[in-house]
N, C-alpha and C. Protein backbone atom coordinates (compact mmCIF):
# COMPACT_ATOMS: atom_id res chain seq x y z
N UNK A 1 -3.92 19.87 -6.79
CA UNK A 1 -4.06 18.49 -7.24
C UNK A 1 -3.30 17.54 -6.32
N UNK A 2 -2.02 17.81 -5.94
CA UNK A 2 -1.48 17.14 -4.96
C UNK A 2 -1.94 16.90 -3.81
N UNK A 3 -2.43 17.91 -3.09
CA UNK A 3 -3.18 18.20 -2.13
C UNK A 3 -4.17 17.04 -1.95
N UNK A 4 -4.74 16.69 -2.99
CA UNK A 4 -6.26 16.11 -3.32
C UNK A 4 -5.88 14.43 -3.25
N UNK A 5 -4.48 14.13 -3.69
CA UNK A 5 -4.07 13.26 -4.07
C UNK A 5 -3.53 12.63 -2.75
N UNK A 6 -2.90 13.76 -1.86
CA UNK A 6 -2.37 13.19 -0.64
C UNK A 6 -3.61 13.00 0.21
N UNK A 7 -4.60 13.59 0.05
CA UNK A 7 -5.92 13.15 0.77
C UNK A 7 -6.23 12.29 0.68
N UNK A 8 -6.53 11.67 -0.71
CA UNK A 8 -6.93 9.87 -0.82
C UNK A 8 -6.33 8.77 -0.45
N UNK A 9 -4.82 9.26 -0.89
CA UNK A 9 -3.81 8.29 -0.14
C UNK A 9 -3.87 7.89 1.47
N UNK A 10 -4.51 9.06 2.06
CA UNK A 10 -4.73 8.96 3.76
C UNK A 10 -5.66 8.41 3.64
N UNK A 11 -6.51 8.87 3.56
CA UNK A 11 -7.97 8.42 3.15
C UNK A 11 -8.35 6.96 3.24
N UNK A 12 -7.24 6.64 2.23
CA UNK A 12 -7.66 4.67 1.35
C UNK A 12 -6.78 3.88 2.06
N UNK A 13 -5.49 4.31 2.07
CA UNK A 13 -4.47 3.29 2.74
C UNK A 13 -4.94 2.48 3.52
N UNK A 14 -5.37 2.42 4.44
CA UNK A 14 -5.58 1.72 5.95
C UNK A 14 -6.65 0.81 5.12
N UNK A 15 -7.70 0.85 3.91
CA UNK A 15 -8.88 0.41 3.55
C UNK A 15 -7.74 -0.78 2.43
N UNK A 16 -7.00 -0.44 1.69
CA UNK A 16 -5.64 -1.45 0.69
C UNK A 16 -5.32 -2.18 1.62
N UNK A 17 -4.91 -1.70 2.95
CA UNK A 17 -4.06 -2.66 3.26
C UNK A 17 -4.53 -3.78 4.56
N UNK A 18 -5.88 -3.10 4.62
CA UNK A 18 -7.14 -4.50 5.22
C UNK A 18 -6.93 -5.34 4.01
N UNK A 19 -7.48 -4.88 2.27
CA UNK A 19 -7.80 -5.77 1.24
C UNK A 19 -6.59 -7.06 1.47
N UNK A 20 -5.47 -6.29 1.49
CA UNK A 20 -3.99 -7.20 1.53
C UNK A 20 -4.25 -8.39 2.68
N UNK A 21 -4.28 -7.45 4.05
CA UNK A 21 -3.96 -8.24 4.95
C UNK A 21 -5.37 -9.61 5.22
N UNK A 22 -6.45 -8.82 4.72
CA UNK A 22 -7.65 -10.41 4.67
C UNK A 22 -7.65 -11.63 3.59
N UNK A 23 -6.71 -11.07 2.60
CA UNK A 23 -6.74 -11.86 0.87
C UNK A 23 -5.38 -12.76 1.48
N UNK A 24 -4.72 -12.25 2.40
CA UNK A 24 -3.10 -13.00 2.52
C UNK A 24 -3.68 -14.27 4.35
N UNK A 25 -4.78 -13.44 4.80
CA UNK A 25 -5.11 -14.45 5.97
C UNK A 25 -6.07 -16.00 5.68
N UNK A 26 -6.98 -15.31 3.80
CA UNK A 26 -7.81 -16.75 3.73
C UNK A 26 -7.12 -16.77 2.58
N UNK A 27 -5.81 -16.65 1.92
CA UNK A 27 -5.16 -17.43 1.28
C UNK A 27 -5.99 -17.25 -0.08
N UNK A 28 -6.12 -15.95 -0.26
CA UNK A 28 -6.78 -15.64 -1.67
C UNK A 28 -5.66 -14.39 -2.39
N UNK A 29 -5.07 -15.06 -3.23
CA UNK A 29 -4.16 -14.38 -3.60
C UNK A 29 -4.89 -12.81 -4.76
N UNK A 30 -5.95 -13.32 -5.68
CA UNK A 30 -6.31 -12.44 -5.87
C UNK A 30 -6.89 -10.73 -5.45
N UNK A 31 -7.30 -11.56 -3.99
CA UNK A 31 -7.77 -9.97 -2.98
C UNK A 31 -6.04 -9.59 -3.11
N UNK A 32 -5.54 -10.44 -2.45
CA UNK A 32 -4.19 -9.85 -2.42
C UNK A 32 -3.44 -8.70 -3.28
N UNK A 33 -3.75 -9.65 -4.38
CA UNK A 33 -3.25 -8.61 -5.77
C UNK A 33 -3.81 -7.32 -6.13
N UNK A 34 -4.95 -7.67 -5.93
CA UNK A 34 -6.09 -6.22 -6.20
C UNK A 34 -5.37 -5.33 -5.10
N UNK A 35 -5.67 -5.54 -3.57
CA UNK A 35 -5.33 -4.36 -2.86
C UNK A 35 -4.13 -3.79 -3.49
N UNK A 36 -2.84 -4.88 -3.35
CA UNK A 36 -1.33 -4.07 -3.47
C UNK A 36 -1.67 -3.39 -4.86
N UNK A 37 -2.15 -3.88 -5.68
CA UNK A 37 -2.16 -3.20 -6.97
C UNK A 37 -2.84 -1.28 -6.68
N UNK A 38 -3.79 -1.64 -6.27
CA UNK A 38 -4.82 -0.31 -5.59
C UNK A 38 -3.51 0.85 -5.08
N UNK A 39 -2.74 -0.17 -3.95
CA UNK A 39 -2.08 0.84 -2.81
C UNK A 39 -0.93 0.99 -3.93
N UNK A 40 -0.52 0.38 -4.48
CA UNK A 40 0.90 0.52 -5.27
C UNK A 40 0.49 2.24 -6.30
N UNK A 41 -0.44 2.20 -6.97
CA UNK A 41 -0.71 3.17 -8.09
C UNK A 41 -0.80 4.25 -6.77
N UNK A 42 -2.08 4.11 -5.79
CA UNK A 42 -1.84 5.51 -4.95
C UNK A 42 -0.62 6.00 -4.31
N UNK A 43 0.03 5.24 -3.76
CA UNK A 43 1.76 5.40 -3.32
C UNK A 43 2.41 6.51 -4.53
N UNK A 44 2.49 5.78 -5.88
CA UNK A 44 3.40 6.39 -6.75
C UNK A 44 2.57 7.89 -6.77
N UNK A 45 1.08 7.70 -6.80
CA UNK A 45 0.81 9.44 -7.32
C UNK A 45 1.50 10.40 -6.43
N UNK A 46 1.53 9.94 -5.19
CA UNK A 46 1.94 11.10 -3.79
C UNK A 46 3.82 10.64 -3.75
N UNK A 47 4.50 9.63 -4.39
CA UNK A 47 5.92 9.88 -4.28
C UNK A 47 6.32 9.29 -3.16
N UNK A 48 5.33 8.04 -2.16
CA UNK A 48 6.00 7.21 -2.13
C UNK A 48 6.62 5.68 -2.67
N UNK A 49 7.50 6.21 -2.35
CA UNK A 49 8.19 5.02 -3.02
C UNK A 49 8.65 3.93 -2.82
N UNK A 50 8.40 4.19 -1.62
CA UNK A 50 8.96 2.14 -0.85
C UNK A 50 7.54 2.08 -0.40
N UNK A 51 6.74 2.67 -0.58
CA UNK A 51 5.25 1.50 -0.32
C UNK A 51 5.29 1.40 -2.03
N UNK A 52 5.37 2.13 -2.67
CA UNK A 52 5.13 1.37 -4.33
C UNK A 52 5.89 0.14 -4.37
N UNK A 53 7.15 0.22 -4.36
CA UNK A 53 7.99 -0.70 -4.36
C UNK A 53 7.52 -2.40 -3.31
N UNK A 54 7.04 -2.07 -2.59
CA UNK A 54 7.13 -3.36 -1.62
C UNK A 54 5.66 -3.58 -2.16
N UNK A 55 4.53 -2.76 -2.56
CA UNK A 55 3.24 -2.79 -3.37
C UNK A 55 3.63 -4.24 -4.74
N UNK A 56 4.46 -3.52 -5.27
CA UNK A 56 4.38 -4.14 -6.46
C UNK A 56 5.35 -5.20 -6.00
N UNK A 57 6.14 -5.68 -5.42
CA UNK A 57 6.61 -7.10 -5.24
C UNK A 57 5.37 -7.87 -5.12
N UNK A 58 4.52 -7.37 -3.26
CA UNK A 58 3.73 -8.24 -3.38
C UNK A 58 2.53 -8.77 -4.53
N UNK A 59 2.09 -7.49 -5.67
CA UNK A 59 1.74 -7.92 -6.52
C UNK A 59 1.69 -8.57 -7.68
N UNK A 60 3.13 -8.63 -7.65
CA UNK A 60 3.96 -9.38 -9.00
C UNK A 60 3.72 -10.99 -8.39
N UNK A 61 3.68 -11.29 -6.96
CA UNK A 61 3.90 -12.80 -6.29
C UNK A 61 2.33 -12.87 -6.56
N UNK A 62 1.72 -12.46 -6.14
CA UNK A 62 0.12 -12.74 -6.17
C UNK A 62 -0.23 -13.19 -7.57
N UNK A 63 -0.41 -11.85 -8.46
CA UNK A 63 -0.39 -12.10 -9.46
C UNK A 63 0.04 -13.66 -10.49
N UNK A 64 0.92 -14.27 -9.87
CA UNK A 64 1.55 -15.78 -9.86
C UNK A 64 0.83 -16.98 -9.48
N UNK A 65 0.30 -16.38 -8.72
CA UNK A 65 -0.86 -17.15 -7.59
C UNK A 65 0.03 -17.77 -6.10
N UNK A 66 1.12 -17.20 -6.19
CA UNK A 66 1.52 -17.51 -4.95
C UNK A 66 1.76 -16.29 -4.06
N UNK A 67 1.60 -16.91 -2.79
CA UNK A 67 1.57 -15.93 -1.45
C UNK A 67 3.20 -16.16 -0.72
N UNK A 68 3.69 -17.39 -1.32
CA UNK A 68 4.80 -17.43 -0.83
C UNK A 68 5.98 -16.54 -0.09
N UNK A 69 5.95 -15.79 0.73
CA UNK A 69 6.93 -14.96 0.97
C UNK A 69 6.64 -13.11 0.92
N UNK A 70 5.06 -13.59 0.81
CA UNK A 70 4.13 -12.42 0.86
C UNK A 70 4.62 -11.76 2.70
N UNK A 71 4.04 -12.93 3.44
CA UNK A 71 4.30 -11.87 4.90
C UNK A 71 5.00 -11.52 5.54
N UNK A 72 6.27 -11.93 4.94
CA UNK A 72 7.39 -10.90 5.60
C UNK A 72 7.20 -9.73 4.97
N UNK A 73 7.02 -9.78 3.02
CA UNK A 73 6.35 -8.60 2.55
C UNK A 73 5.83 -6.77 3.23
N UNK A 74 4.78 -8.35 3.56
CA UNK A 74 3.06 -7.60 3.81
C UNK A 74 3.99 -6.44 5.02
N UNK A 75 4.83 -7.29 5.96
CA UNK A 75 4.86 -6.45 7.36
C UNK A 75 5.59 -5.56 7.10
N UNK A 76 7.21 -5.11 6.33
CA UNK A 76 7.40 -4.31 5.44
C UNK A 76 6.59 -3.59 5.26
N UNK A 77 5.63 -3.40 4.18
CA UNK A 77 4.27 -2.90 3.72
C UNK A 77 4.12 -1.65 4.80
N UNK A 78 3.21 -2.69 5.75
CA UNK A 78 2.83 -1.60 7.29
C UNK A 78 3.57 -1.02 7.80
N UNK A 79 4.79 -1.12 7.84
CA UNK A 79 5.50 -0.22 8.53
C UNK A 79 6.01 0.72 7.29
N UNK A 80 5.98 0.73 6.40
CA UNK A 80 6.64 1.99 5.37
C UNK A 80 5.03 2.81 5.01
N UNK A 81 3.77 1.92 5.22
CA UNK A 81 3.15 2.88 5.02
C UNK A 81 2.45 3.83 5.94
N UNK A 82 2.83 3.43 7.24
CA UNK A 82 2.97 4.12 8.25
C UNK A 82 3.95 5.50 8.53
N UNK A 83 5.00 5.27 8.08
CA UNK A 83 5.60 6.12 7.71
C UNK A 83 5.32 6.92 6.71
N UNK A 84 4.99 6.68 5.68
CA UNK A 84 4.59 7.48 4.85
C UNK A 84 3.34 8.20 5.18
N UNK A 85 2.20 7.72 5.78
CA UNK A 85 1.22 8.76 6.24
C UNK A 85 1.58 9.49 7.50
N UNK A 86 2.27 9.36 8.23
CA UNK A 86 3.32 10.05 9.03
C UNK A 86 3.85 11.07 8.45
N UNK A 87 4.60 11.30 6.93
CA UNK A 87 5.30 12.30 6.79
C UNK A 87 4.50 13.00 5.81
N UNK A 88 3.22 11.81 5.09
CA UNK A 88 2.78 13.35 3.94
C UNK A 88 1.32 14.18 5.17
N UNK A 89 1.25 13.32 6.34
CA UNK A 89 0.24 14.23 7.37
C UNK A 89 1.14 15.39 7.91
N UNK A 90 2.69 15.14 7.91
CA UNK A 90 3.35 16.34 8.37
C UNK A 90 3.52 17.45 7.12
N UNK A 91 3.60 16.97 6.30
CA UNK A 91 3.55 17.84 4.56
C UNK A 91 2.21 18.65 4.61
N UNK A 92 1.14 18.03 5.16
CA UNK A 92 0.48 18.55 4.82
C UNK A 92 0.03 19.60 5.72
N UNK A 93 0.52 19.54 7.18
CA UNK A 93 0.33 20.11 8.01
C UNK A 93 1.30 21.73 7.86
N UNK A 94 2.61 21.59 7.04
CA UNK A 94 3.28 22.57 6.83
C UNK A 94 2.58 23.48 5.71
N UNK A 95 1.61 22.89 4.62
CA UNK A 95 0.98 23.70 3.71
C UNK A 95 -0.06 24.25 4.43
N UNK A 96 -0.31 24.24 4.95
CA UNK A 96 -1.74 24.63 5.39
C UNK A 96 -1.27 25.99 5.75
């Protein structure tokens, strides 16, 4: 099940965090919210936790209707979830 779970997370990420980064470029806070919301729930299933965490800030601001202070956020965001598919592609490379 984990297995399955760290697959989607690879899988979707890069597809959340287009939603983020196009909803935060035409100033639509709702795309905004939807993606982080999306990437935030997949983060927690696989155990990361600072993309959940920086997920749900930016979705708590969206959610508000403000973007205010979203893109320092957002860039945060990319780089932890870079890391994170970095280490569950090495996780997964040790199960195999």
């Amino acid at each position: 099940m984990l297995k399955a779970m760290v697959g989607l997370f690879l899988e979707h990420a890069g597809e959340r965090m287009e939603r983020i980064s196009s909803g935060l470029d035409a100033g639509e806070a709702n795309e905004v919210e939807h993606g982080s919301h999306s990437l935030k729930s997949s983060a927690a299933n696989v155990g990361a936790e600072c993309v959940r965490g920086l997920a749900q800030e930016i979705e708590d601001l969206a959610s508000r209707g403000t973007l205010d202070g979203v893109q320092g956020l957002h860039d945060r965001l990319r780089e932890a979830v870079a890391d994170a598919e970095a280490r569950l592609r090495e996780l997964q490379g040790l199960r195999q």
